[in-house]
Protein backbone atom coordinates (compact mmCIF):
# COMPACT_ATOMS: atom_id res chain seq x y z
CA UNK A 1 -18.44 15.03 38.01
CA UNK A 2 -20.50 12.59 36.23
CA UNK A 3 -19.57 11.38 32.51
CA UNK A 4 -21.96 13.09 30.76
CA UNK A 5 -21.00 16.79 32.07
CA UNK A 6 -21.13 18.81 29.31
CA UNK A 7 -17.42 19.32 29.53
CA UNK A 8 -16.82 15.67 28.78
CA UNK A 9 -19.33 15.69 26.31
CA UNK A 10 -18.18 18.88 24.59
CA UNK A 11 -14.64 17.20 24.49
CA UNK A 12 -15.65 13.90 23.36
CA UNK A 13 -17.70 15.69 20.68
CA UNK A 14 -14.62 17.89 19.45
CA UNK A 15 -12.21 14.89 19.57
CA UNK A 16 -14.16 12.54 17.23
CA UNK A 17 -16.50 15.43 14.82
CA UNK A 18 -12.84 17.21 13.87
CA UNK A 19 -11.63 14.58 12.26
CA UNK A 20 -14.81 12.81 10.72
CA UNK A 21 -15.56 16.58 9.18
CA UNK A 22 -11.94 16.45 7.94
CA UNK A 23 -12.34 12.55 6.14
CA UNK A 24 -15.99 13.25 5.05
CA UNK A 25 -14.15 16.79 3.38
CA UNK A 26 -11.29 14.46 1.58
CA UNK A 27 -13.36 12.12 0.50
CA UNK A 28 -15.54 14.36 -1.23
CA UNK A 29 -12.73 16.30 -2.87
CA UNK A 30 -11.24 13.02 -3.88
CA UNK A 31 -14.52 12.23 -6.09
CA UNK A 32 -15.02 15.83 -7.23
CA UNK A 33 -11.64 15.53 -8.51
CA UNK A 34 -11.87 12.32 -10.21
CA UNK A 35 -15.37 13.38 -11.76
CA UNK A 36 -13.39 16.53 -12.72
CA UNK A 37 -10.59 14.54 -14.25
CA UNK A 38 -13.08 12.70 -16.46
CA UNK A 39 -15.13 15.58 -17.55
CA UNK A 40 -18.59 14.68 -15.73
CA UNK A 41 -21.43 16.46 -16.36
CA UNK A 42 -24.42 16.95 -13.77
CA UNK A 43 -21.97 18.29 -10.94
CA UNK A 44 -24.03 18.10 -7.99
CA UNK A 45 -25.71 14.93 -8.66
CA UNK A 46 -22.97 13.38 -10.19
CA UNK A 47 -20.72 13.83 -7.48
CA UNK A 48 -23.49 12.68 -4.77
CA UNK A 49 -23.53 9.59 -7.45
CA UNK A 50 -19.88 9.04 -7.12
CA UNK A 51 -19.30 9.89 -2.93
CA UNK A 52 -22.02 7.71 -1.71
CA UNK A 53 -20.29 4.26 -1.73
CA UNK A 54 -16.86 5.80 -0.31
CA UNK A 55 -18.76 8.20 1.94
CA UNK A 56 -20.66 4.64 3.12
CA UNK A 57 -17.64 2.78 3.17
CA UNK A 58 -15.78 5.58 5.05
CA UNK A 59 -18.61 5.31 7.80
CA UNK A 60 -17.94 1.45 7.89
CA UNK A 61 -14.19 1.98 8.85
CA UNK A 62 -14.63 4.72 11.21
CA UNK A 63 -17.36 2.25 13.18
CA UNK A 64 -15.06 0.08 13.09
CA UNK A 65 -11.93 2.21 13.94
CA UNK A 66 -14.12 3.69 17.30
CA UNK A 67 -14.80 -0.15 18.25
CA UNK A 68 -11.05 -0.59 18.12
CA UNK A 69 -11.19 2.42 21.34
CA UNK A 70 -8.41 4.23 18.98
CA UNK A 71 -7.63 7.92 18.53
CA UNK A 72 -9.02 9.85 15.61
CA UNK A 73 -6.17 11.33 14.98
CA UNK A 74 -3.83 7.98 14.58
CA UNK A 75 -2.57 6.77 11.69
CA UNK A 76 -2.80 3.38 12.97
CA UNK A 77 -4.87 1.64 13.31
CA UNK A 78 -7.64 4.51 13.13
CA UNK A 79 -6.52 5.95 10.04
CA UNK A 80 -5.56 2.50 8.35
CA UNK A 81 -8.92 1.63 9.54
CA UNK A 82 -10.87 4.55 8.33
CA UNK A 83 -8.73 4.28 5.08
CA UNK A 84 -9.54 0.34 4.43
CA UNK A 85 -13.11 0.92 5.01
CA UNK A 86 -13.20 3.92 2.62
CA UNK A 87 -11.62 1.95 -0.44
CA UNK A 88 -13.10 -1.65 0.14
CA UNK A 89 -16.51 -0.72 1.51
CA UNK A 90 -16.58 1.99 -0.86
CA UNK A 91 -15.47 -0.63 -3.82
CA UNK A 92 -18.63 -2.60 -2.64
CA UNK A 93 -20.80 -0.63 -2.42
CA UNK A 94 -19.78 0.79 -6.09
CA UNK A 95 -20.40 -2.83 -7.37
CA UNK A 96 -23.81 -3.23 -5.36
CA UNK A 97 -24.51 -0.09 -6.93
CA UNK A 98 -23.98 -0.87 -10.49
CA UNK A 99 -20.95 1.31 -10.77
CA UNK A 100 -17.53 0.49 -12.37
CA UNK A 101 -14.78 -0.85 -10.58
CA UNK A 102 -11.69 -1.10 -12.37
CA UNK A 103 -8.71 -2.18 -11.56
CA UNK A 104 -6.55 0.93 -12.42
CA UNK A 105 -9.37 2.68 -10.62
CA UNK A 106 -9.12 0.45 -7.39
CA UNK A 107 -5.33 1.19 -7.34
CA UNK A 108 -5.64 5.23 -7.99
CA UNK A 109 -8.59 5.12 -5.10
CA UNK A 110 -6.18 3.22 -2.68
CA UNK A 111 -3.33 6.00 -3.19
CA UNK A 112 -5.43 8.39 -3.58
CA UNK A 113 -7.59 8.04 -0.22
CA UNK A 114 -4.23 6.74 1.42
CA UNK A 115 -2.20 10.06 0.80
CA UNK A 116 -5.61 11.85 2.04
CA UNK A 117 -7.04 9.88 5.03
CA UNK A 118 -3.59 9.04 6.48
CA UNK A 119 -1.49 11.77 5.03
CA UNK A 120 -3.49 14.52 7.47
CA UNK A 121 -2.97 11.93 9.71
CA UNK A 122 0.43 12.16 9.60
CA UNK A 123 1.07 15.64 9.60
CA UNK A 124 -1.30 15.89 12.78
CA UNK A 125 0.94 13.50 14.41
CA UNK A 126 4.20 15.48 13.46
CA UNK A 127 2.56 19.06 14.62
CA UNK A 128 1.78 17.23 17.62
CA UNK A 129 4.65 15.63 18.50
CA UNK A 130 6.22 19.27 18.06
CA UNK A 131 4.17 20.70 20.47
CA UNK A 132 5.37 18.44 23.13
CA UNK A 133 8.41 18.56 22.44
CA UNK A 134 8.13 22.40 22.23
CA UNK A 135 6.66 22.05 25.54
CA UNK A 136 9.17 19.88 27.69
CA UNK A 137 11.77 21.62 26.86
CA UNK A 138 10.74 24.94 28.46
């Protein structure tokens, strides 16, 4: 069967779009909640205003978290990966931007995206782990 069957291809596709959907999802609700928090007007625009950088820096991680030949799912190093990329490049890309960059807002971003990006993470793992478990012993 060659490596492009769309079996393999299908899989591949499932294993890596799940959990991009799932980060691109948290990062999103992480801005509409911080935009929320401050009262923001001009929802839709606003919030593509504030998501770009971490949405950009989020793609920077997971580039490099794929190059690392990791799984998704992980915490580490994919999620610390994806996570990193998501508060520095996203941090960046805020200042390249012209947006603010505070330090109390650096630190609430790094929890913040932490609890999110490796927190689902986490629970994957411990579902999975589970499973087997679930399934050796019958």
């Amino acid at each position: 069967m060659p490596f492009y069957s769309s079996t393999v291809v299908s899989g591949d596709v499932k294993k890596f779009l799940i959990p991009a959907v799932i980060d691109v999802i948290l990062v999103v609700v992480f801005c509409a909640i911080g935009r929320r928090s401050h009262e923001e007007a001009n929802a839709i625009a606003g919030l593509v205003s504030t998501a770009w950088p971490f949405l950009g820096g989020l793609a920077a991680g997971w580039i490099a978290a794929v190059r690392l030949h990791a799984e998704p799912i992980g915490l580490y190093p994919f999620g610390v990966s994806v996570w990193f990329g998501a508060v520095a490049g996203g941090m960046v890309l805020r200042v390249l931007g012209g947006q603010g960059t505070a330090f109390s807002f650096i630190i609430v971003a790094s929890i913040v995206l932490a609890i999110f990006l490796l927190g689902w993470r986490a629970l994957a793992a411990l579902v999975l782990r589970r499973r087997m478990a679930g399934k050796r012993t019958v």
